[in-house]
C-alpha atoms as a PDB file:
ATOM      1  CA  UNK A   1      27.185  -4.109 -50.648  1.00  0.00           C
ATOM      2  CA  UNK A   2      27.962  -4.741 -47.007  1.00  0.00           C
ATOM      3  CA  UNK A   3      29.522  -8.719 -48.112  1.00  0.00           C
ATOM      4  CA  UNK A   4      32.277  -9.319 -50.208  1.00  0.00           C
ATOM      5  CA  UNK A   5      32.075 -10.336 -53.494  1.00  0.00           C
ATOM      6  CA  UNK A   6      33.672 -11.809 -56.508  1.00  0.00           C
ATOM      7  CA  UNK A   7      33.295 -13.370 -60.281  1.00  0.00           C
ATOM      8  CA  UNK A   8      31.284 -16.649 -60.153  1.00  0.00           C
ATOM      9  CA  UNK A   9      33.264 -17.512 -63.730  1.00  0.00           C
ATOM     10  CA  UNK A  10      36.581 -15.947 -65.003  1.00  0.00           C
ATOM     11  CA  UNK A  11      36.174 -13.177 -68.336  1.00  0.00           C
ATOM     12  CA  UNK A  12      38.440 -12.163 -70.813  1.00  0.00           C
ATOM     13  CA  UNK A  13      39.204  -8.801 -72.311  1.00  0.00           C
ATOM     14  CA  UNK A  14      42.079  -8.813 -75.113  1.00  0.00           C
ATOM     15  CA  UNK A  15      42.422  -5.580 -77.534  1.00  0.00           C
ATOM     16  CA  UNK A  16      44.454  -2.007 -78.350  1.00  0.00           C
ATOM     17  CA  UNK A  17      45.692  -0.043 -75.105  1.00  0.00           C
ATOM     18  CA  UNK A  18      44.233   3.468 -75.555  1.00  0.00           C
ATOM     19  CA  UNK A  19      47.870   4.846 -75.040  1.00  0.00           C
ATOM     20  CA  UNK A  20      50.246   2.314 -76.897  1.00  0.00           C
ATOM     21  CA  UNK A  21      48.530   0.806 -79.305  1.00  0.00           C
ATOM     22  CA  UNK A  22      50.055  -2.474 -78.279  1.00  0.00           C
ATOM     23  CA  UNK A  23      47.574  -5.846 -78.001  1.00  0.00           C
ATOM     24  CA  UNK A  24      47.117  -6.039 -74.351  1.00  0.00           C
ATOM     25  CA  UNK A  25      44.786  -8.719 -73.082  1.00  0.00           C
ATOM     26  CA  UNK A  26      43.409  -9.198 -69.298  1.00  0.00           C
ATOM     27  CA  UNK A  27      41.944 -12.132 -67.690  1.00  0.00           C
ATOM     28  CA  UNK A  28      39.940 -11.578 -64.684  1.00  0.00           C
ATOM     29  CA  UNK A  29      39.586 -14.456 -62.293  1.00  0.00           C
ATOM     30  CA  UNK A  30      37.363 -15.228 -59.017  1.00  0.00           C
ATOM     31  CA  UNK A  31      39.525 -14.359 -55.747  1.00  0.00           C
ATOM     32  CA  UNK A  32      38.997 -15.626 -52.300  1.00  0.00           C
ATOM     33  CA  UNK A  33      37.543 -13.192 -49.552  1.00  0.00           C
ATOM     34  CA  UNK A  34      40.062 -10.322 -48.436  1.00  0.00           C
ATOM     35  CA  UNK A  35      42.621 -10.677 -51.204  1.00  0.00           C
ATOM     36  CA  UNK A  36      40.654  -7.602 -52.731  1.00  0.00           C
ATOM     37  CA  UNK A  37      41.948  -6.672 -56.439  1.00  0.00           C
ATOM     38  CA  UNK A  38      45.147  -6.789 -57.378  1.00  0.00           C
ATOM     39  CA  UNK A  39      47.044  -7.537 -60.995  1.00  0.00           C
ATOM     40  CA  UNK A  40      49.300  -9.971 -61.752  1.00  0.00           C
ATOM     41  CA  UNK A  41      51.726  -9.203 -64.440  1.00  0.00           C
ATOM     42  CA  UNK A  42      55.504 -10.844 -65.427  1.00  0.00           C
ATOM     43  CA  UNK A  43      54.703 -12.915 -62.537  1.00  0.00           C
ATOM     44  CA  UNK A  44      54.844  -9.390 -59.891  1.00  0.00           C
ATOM     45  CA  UNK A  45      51.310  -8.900 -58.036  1.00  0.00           C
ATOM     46  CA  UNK A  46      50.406  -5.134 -57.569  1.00  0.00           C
ATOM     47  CA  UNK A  47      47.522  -4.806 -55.414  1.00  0.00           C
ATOM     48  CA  UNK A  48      45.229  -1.782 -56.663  1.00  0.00           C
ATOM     49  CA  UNK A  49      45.812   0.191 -53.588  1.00  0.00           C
ATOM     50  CA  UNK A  50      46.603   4.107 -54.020  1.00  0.00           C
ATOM     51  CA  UNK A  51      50.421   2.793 -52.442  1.00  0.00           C
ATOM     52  CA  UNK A  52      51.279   1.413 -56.119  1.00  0.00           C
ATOM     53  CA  UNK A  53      50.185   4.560 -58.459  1.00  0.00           C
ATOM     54  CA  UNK A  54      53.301   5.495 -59.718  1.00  0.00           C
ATOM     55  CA  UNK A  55      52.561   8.145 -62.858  1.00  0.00           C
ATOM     56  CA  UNK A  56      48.716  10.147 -63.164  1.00  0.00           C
ATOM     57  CA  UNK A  57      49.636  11.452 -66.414  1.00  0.00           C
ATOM     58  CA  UNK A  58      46.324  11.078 -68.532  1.00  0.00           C
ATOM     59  CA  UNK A  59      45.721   7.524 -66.649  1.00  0.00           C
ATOM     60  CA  UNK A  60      46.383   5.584 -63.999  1.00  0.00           C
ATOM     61  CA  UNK A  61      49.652   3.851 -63.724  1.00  0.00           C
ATOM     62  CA  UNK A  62      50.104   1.017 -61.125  1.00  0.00           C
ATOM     63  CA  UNK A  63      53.677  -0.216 -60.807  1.00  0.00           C
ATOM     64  CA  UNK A  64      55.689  -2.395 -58.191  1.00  0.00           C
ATOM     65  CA  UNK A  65      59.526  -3.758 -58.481  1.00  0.00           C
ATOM     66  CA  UNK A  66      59.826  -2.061 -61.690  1.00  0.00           C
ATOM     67  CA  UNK A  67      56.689  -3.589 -63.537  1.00  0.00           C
ATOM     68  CA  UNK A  68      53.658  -1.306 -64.542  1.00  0.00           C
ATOM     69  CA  UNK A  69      50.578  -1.566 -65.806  1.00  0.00           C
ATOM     70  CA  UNK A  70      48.797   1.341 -67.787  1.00  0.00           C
ATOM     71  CA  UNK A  71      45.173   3.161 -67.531  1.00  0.00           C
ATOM     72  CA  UNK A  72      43.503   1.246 -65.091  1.00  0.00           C
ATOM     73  CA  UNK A  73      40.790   3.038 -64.149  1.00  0.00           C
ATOM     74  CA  UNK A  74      38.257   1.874 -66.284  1.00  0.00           C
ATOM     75  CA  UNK A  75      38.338  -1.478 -65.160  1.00  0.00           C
ATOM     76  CA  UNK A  76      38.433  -0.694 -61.942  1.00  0.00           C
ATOM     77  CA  UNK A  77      35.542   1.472 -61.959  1.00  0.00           C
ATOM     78  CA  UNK A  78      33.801  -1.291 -63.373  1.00  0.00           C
ATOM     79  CA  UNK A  79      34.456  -3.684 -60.680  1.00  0.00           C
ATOM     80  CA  UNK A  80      34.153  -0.857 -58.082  1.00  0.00           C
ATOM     81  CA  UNK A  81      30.405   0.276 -59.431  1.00  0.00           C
ATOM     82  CA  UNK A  82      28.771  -3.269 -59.690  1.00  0.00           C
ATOM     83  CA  UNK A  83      30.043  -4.273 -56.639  1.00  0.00           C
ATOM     84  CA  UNK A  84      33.318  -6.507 -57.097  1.00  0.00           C
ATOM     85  CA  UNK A  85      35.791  -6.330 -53.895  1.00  0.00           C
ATOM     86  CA  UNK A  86      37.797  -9.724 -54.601  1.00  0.00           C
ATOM     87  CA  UNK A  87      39.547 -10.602 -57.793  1.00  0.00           C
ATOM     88  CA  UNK A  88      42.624 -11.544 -59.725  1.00  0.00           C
ATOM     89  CA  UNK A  89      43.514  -9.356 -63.164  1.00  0.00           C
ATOM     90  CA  UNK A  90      46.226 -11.549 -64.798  1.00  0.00           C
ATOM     91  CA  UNK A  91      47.855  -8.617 -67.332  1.00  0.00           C
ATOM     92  CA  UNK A  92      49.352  -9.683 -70.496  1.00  0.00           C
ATOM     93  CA  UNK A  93      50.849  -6.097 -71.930  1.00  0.00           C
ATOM     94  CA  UNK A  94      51.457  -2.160 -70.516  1.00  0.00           C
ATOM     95  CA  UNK A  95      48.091  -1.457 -70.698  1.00  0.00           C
ATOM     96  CA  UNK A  96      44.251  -2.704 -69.898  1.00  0.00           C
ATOM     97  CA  UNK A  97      42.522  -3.183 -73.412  1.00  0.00           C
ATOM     98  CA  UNK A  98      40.743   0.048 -74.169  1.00  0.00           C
ATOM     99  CA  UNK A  99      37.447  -1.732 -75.236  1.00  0.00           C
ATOM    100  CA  UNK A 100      35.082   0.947 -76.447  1.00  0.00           C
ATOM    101  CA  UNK A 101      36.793   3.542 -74.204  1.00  0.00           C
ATOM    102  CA  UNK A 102      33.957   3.304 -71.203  1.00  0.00           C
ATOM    103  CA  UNK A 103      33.582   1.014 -68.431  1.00  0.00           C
ATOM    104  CA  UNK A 104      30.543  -0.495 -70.251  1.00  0.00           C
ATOM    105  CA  UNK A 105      32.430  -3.553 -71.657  1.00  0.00           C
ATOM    106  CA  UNK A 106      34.029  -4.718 -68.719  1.00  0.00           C
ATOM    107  CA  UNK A 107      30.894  -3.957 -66.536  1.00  0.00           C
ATOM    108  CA  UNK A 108      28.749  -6.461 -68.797  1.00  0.00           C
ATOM    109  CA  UNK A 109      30.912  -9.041 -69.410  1.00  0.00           C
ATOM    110  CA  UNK A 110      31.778  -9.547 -65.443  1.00  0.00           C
ATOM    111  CA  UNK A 111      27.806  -9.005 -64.294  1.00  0.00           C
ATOM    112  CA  UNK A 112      27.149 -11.784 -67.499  1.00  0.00           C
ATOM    113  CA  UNK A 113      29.543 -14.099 -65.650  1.00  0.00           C
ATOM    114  CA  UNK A 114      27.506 -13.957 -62.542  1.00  0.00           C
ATOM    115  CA  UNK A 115      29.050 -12.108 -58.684  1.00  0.00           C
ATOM    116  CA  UNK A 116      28.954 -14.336 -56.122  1.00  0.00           C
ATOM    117  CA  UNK A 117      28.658 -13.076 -52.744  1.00  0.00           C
ATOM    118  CA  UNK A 118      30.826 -14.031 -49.997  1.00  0.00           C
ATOM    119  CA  UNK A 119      30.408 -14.226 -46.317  1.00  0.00           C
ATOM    120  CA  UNK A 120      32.700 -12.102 -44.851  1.00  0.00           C
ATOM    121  CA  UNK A 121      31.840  -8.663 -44.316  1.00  0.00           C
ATOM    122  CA  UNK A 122      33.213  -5.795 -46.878  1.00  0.00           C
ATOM    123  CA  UNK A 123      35.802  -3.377 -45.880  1.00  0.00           C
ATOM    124  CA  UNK A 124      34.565   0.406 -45.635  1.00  0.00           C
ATOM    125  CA  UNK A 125      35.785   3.589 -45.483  1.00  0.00           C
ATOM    126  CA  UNK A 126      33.446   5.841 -43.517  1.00  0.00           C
ATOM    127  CA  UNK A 127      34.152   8.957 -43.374  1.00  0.00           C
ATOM    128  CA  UNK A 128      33.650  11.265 -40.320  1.00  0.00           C
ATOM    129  CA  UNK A 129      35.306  14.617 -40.932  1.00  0.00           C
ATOM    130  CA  UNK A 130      35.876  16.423 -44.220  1.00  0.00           C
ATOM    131  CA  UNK A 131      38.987  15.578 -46.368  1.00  0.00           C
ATOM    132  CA  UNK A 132      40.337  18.481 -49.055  1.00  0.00           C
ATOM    133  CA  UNK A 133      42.470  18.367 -51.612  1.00  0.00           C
ATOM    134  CA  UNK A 134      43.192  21.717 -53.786  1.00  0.00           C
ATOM    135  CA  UNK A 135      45.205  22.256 -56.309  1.00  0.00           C
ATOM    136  CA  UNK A 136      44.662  25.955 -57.757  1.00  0.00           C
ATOM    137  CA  UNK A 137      41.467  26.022 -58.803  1.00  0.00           C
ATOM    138  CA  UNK A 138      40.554  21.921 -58.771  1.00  0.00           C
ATOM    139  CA  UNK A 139      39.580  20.105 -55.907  1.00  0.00           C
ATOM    140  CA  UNK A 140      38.072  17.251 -54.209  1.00  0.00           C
ATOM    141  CA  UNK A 141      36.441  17.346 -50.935  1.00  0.00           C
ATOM    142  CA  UNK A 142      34.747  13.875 -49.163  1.00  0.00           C
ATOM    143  CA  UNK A 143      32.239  14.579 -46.686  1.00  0.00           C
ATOM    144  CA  UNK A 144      30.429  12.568 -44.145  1.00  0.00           C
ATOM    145  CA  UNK A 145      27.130  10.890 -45.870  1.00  0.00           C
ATOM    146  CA  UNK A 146      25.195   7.730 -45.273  1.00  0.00           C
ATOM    147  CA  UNK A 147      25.798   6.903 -48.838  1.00  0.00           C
ATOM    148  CA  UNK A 148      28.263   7.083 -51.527  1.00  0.00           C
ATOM    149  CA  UNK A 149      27.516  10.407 -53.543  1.00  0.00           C
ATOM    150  CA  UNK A 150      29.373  12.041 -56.386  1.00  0.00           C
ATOM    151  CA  UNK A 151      28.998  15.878 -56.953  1.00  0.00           C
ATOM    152  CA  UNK A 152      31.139  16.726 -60.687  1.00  0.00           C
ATOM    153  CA  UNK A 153      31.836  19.907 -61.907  1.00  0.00           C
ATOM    154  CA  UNK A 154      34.212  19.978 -64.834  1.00  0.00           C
ATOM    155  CA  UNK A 155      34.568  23.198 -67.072  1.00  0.00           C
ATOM    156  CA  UNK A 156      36.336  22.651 -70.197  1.00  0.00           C
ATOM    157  CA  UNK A 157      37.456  24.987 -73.461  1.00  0.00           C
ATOM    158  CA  UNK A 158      34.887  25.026 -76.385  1.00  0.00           C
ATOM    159  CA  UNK A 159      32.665  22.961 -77.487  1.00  0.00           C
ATOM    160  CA  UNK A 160      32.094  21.271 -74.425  1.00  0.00           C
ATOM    161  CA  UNK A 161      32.182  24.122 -72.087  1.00  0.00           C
ATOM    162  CA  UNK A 162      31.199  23.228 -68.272  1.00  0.00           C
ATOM    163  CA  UNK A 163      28.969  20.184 -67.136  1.00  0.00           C
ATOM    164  CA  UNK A 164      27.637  18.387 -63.493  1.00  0.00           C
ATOM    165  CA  UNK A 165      26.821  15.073 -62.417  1.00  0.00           C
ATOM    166  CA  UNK A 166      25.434  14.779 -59.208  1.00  0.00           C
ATOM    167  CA  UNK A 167      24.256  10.946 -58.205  1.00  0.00           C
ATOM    168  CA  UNK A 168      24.691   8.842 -55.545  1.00  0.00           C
ATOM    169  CA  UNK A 169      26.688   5.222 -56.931  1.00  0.00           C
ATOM    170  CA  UNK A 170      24.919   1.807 -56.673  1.00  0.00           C
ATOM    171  CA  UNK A 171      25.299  -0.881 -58.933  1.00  0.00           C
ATOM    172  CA  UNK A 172      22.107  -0.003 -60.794  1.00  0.00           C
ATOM    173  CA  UNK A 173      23.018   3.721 -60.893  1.00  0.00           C
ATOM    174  CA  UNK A 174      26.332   3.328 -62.315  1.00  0.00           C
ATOM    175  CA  UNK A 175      25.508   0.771 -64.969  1.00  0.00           C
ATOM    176  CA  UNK A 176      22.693   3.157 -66.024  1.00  0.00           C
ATOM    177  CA  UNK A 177      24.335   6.271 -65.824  1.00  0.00           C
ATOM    178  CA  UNK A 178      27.864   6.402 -65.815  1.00  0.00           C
ATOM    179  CA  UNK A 179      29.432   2.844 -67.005  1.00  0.00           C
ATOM    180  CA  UNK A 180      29.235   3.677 -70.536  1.00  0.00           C
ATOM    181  CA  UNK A 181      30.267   7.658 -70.877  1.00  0.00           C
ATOM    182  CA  UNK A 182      33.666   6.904 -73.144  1.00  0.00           C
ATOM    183  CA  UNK A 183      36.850   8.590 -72.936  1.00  0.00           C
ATOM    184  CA  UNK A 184      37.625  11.740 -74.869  1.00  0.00           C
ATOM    185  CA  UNK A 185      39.622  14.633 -76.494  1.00  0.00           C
ATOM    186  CA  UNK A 186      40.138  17.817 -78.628  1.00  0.00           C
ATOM    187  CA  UNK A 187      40.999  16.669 -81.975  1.00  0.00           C
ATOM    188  CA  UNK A 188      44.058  18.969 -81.665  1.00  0.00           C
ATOM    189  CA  UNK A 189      44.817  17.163 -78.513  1.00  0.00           C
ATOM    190  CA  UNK A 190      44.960  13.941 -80.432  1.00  0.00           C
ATOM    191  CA  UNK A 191      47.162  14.886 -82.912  1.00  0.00           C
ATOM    192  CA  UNK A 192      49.701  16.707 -80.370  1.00  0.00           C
ATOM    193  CA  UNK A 193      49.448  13.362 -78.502  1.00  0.00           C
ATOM    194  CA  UNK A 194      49.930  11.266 -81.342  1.00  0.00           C
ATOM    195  CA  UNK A 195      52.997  13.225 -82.155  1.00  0.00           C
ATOM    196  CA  UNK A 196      54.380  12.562 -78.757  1.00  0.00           C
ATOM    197  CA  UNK A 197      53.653   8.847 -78.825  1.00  0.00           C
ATOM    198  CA  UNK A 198      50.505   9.109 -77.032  1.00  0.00           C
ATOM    199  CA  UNK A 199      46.530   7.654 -77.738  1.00  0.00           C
ATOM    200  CA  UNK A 200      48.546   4.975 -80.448  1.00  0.00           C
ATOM    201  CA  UNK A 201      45.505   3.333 -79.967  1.00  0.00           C
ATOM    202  CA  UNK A 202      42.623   5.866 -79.982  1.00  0.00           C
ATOM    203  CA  UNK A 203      39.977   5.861 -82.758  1.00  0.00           C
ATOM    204  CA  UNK A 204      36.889   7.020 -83.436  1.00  0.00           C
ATOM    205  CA  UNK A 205      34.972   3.163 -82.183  1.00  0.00           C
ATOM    206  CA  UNK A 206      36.543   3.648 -78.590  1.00  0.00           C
ATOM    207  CA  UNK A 207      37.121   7.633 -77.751  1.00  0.00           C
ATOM    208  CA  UNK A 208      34.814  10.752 -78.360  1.00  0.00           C
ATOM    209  CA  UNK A 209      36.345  13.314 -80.295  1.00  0.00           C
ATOM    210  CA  UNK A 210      35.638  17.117 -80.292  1.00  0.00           C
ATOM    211  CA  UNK A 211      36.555  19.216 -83.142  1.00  0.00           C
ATOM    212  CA  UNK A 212      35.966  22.755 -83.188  1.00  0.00           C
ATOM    213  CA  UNK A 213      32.570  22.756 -84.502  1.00  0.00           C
ATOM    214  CA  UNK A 214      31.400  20.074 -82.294  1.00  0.00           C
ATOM    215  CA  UNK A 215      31.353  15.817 -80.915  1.00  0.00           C
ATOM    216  CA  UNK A 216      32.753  14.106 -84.489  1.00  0.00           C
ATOM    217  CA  UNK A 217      30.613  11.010 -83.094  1.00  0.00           C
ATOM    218  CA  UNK A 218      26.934  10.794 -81.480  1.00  0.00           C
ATOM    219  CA  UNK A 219      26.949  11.856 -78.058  1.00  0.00           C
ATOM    220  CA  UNK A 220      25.054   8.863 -75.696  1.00  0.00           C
ATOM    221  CA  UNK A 221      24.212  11.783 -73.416  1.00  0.00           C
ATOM    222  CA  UNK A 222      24.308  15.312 -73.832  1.00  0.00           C
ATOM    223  CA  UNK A 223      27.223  15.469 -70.639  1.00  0.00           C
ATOM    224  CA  UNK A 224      28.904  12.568 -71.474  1.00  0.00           C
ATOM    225  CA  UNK A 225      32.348  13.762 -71.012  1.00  0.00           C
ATOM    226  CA  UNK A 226      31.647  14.698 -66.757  1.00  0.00           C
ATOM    227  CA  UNK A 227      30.275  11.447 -66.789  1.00  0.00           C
ATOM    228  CA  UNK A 228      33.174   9.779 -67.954  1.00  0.00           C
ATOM    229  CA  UNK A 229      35.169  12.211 -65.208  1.00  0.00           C
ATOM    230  CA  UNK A 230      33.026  10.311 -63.010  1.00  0.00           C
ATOM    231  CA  UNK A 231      34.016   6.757 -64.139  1.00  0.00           C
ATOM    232  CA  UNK A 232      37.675   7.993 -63.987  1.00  0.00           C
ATOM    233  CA  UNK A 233      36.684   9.177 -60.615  1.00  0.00           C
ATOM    234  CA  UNK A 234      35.582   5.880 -59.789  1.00  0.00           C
ATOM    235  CA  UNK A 235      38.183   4.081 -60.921  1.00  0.00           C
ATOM    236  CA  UNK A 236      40.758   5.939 -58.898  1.00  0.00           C
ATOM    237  CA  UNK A 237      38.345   5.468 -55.328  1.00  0.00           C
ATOM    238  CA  UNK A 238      38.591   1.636 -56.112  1.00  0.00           C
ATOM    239  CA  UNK A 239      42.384   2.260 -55.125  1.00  0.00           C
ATOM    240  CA  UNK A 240      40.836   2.336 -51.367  1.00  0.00           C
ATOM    241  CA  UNK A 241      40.594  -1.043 -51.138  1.00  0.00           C
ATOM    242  CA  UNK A 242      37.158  -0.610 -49.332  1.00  0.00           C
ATOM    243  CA  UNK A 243      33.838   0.851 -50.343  1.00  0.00           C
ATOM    244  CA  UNK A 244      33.363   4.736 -50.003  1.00  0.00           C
ATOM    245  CA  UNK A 245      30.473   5.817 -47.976  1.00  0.00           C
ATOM    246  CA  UNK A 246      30.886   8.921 -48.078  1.00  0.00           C
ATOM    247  CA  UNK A 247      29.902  12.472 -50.339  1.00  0.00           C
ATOM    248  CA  UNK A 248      32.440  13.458 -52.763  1.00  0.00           C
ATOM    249  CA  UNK A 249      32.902  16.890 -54.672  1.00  0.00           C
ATOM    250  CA  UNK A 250      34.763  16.959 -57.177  1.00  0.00           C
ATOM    251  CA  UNK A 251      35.986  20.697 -59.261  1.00  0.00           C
ATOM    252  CA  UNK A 252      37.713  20.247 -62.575  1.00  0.00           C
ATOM    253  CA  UNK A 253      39.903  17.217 -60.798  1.00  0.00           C
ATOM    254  CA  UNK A 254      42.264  14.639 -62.652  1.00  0.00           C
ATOM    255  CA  UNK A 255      43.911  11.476 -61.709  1.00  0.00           C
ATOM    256  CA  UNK A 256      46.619  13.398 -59.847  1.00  0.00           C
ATOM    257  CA  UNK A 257      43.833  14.914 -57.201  1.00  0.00           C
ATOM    258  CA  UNK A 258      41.935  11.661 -56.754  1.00  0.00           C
ATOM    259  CA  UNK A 259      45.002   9.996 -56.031  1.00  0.00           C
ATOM    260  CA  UNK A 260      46.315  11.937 -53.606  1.00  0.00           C
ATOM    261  CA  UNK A 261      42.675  12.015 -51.900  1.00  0.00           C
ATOM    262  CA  UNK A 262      42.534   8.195 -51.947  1.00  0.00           C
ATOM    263  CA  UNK A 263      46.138   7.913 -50.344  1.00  0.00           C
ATOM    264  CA  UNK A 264      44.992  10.333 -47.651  1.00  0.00           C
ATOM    265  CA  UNK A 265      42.068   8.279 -46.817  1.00  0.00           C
ATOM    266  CA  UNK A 266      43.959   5.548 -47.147  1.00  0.00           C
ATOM    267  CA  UNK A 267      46.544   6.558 -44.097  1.00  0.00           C
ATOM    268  CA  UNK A 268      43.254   7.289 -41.973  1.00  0.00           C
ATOM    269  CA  UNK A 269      41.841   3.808 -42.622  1.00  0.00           C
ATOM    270  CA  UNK A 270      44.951   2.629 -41.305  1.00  0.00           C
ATOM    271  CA  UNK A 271      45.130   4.739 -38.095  1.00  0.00           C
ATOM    272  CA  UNK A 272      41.595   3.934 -37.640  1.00  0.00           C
ATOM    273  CA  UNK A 273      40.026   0.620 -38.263  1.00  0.00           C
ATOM    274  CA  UNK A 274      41.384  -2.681 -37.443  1.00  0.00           C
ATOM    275  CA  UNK A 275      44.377  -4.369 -39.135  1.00  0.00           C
ATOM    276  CA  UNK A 276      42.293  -7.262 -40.332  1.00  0.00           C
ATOM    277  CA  UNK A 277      39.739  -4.862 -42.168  1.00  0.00           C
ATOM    278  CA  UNK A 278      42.641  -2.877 -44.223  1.00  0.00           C
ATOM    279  CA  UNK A 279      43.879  -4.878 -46.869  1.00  0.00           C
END
């Protein structure tokens, strides 16, 4: 982790978008050292820095000169967990193709290809005093730590009532134990959404759904859904543009709350380190 890194090969994702429905398809190609990610879409580049989130309504929305491209984050948690800091996502559609609702997908396909490491050093974000966010009674707080760490408390209504992850992220951690948690819902979430033109393209293959009794599918681990709170967590900390080495606690917190974290962090990185090692 402390050299860049990209794709030796370019991989292919094409499928539903979990919120539209529409066939969406995304190519991801190898990208020289500090170009870091960024997508390409109707010929606009939006680099996936926490600048370019423009909406954090149930995903992450990049957008730039009036283009945007929809729920993000589990893509970019996949790049983000096995290691990925340079590479080219050329978008075809609002959305990145749901896959089986996870980061597992992605994660496979690009470690299958091969990552090549490159010689220049990676970008870091090291953090020396405590950063808070609060908003009522969710939170996220990134502490000082010689690692990266992720402390996740999420409480939800019946039947999946409150759950914790607490790891710290490498590659081998977070294709083990958070990569494939899938996205989920109530089932009388889904049909409110549905209703207001939302989750077009959930189904039961690529999103967990609870009805009131219980998980209408088989769990792949008893917490599964703070897991996936953790890959969304992820996701959104890729919008650094740097590796995180630092301890992060998380309390019932959304895309709105990691997003605001990651731009604060952001605007220290800036006043901190070096031009050249801020993309």
């Amino acid at each position: 982790m402390q050299y860049q890194s990209t794709l030796r090969s370019a991989v292919c994702f094409e499928g539903p978008g979990l919120h539209t429905g529409v066939h969406c398809r995304a190519e991801i190609l190898p990208a020289v050292p500090d170009s870091g990610i960024r997508f390409v879409t109707e010929d606009v580049v939006i680099p996936a820095l926490s600048e370019y989130v423009v909406e954090t309504a149930r995903a992450t929305v990049l957008g730039r000169s009036g283009v945007a491209i929809s729920t993000v984050e589990h893509l970019l948690a996949a790049l983000l967990g096995i290691g990925v800091s340079n590479a080219e996502i050329r978008v075809q559609g609002p959305e990145i193709p749901v896959a089986d609702g996870s980061a597992h997908t992605f994660a496979a396909r690009i470690a299958q290809s091969g990552i090549v490491s490159q010689s220049e050093p990676r970008a870091r974000f090291v953090a020396t005093a405590p950063s808070f966010v609060r908003d009522g009674d969710r939170a996220v707080i990134a502490l000082p730590a010689a690692a990266f760490r992720i402390r996740f408390l999420a409480d939800f209504p019946p039947p999946i009532g409150t759950q914790y992850f607490d790891g710290e992220i490498t590659p081998a951690t977070f294709t083990r134990e958070v990569a494939a948690a899938r996205t989920f819902g109530y089932l009388h979430e889904v049909e409110t959404l549905r209703r207001r033109g939302l989750a077009q393209g959930g189904t039961l293959e690529n999103a967990v759904v609870f009805a009131p009794e219980g998980p209408m599918q088989e769990l792949r681990w008893p917490n599964e859904p703070v897991r996936h709170k953790v890959l969304d967590l992820l996701g959104d900390f890729a919008l650094l543009g740097a590796w995180p080495q630092c301890e992060v606690i998380a309390i019932k917190s959304g895309h709105k709350l990691h997003c605001i974290v990651t731009n604060d962090l952001r605007r220290q990185m800036r006043q901190e380190l070096p031009p050249a090692s801020v993309r």
